[in-house]
Structures are given as structure tokens and as C-alpha cells.
C-alpha atoms as a PDB file:
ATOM      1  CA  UNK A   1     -30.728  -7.619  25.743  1.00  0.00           C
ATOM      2  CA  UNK A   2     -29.997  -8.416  22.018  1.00  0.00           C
ATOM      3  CA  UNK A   3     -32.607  -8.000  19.474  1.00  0.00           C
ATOM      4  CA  UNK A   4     -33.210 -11.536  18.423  1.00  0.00           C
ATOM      5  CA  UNK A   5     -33.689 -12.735  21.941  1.00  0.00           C
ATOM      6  CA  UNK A   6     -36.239  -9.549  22.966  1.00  0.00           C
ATOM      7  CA  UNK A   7     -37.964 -10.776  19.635  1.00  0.00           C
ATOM      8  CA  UNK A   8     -37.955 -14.289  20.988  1.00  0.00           C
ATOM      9  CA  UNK A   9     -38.771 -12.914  24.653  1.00  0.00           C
ATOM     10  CA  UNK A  10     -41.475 -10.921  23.311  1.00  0.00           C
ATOM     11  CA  UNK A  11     -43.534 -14.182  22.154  1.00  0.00           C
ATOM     12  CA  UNK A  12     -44.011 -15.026  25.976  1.00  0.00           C
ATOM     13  CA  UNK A  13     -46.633 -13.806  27.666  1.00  0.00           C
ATOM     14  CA  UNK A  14     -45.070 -13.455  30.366  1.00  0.00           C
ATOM     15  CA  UNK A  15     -42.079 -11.023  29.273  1.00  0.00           C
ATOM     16  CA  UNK A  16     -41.521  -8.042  31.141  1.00  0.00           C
ATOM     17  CA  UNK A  17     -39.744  -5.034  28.940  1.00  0.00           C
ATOM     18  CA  UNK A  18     -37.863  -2.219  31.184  1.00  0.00           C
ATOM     19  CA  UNK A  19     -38.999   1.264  29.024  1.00  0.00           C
ATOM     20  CA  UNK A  20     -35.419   0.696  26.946  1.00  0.00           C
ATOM     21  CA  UNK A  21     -36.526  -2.661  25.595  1.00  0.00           C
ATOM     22  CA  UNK A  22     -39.883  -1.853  24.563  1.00  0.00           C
ATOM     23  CA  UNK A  23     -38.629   1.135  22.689  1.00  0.00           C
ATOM     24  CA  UNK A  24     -35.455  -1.240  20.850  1.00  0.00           C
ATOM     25  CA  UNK A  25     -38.012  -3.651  20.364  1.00  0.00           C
ATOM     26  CA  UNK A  26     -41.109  -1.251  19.064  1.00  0.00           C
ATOM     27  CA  UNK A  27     -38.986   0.767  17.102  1.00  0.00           C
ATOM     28  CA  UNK A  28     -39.804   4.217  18.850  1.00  0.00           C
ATOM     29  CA  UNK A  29     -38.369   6.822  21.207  1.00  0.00           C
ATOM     30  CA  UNK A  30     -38.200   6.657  25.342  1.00  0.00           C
ATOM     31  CA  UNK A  31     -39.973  10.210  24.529  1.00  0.00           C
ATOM     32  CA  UNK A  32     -42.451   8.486  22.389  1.00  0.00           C
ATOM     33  CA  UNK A  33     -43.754   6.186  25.170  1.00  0.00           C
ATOM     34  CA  UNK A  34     -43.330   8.309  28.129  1.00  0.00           C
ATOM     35  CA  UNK A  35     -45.870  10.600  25.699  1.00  0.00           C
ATOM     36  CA  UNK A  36     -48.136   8.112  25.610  1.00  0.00           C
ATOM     37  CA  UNK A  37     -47.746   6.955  29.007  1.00  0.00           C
ATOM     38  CA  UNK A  38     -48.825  10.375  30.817  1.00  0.00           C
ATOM     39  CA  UNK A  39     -51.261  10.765  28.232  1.00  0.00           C
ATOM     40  CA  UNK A  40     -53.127   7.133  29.622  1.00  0.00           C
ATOM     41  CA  UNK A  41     -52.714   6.150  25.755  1.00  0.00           C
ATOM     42  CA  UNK A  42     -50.623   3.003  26.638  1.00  0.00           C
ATOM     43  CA  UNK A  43     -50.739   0.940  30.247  1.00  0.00           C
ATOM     44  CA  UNK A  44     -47.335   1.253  32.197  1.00  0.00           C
ATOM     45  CA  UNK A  45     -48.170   1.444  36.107  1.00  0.00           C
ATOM     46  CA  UNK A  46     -47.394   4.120  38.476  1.00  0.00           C
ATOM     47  CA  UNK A  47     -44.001   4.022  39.180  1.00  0.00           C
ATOM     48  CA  UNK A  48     -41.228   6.578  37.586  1.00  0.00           C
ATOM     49  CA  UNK A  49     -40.237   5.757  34.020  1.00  0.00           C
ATOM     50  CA  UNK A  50     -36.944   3.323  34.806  1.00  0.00           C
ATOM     51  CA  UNK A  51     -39.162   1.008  36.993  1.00  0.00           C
ATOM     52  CA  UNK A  52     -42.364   0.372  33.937  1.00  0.00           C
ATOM     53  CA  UNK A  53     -42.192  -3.502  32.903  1.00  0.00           C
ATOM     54  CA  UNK A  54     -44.237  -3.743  29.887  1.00  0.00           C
ATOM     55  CA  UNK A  55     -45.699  -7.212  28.668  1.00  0.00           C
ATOM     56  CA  UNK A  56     -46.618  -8.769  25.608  1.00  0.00           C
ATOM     57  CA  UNK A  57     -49.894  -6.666  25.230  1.00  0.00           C
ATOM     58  CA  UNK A  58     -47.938  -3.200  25.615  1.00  0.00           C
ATOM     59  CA  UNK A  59     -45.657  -3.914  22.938  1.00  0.00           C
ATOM     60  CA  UNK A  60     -48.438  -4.740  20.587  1.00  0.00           C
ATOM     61  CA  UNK A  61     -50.467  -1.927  21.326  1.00  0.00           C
ATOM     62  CA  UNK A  62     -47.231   0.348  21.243  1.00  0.00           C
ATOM     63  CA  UNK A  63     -46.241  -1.273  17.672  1.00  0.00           C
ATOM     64  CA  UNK A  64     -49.534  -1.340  16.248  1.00  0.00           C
ATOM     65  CA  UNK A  65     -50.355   2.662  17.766  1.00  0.00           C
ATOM     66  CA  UNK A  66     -47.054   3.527  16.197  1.00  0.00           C
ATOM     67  CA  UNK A  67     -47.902   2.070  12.497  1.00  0.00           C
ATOM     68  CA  UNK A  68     -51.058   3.829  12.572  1.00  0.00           C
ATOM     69  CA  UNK A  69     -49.787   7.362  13.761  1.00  0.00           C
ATOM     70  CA  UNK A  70     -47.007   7.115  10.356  1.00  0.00           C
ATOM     71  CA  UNK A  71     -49.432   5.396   7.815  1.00  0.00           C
ATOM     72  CA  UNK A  72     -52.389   7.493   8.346  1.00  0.00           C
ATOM     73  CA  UNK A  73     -50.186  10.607  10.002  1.00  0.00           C
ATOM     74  CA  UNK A  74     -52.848  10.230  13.141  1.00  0.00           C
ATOM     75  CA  UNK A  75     -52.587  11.890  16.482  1.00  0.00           C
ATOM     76  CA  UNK A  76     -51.571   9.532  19.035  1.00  0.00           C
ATOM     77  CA  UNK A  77     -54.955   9.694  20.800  1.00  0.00           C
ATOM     78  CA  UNK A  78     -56.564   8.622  17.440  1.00  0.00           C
ATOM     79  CA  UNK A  79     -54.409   6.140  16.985  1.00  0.00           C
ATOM     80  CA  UNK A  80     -54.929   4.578  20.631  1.00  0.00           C
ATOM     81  CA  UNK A  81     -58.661   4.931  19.863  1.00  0.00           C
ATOM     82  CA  UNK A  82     -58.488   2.478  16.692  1.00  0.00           C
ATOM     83  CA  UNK A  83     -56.123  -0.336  18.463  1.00  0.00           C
ATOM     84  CA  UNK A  84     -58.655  -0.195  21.008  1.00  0.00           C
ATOM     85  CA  UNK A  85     -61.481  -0.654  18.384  1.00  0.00           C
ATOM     86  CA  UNK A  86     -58.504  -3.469  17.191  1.00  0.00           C
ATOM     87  CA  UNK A  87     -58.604  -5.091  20.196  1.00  0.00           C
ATOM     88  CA  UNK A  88     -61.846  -5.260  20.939  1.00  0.00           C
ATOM     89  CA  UNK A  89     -63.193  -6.857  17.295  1.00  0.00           C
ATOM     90  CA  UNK A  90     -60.318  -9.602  18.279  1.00  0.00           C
ATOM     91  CA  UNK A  91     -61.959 -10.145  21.645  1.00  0.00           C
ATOM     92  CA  UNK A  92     -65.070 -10.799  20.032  1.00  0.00           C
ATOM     93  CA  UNK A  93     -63.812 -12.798  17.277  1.00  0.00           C
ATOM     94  CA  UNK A  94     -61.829 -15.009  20.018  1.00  0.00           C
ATOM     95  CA  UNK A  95     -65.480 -15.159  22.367  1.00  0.00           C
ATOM     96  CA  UNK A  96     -67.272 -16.369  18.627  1.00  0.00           C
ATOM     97  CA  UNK A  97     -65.253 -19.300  18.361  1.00  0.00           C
END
């Protein structure tokens, strides 16, 4: 898939990445997620690495987790630990209104 139209893909919410999408569209590593994957730090199903789908939500969290870990030189479990904090301010935010 060509950048512009993951980009494009990516505003669905029902996209599905394959692991080598998410990474061309997140900016990071296949060694990056599958890190993160084993480590429960970011959602990607059971199956073996070539068979994850990723949605919407994934590549957020793997984008966001991925700007915190080089701004603030976190760990990756530190990271996770504020986009979850992230994510759960914009839950209530969303339930407020």
C-alpha cells in the first residue's frame, strides 16, 4: 500500500493494518511492535506476527507510545502507561459531553 492511501485508510475505523503497514505508517520498526506486542504494551491478537491486523486504535496508541518513548526518552512500559492515562481522560471527556 502507498503512503497517502494507508494515511487515508487509516482515518476509517474500520482499517485493518498487516504488522508492515502499521510500522510504514507509525514510523517504527517490525522489531519495535513485535516488542511491544509480547510485552501486552499494544493489542495485536494471538496469531504469529504476519497474520496481526491492527485498526485505527493500534496505530494511535503505537504513534502516540512511540512520541513519548523519544520526547521524554521513556521505557516503553512507561510510555504505554501514559497513553493509557491518554485514553482514558478522552473517554471521560467524550462521556462529559
Amino acid at each position: 500500500m502507498r503512503e497517502e492511501h494507508l494515511i487515508i485508510a487509516t482515518l476509517q475505523e474500520d482499517v485493518a493494518l498487516t504488522l508492515d503497514d502499521l510500522c510504514a505508517t507509525a514510523s517504527v520498526t517490525r522489531e519495535w511492535v513485535v516488542t511491544r506486542v509480547e510485552e501486552g504494551l499494544l493489542p495485536a491478537g494471538e496469531a504469529a506476527p504476519d497474520a496481526w491486523r491492527f485498526g485505527s486504535r493500534e496505530l494511535r496508541r503505537a504513534r502516540e507510545m512511540r512520541r513519548i518513548e523519544r520526547t521524554f526518552d521513556a521505557a516503553p512500559e512507561l510510555a504505554a502507561l501514559v497513553v493509557d492515562l491518554l485514553e482514558e481522560i478522552e473517554a471521560l471527556r467524550a462521556r462529559l459531553r
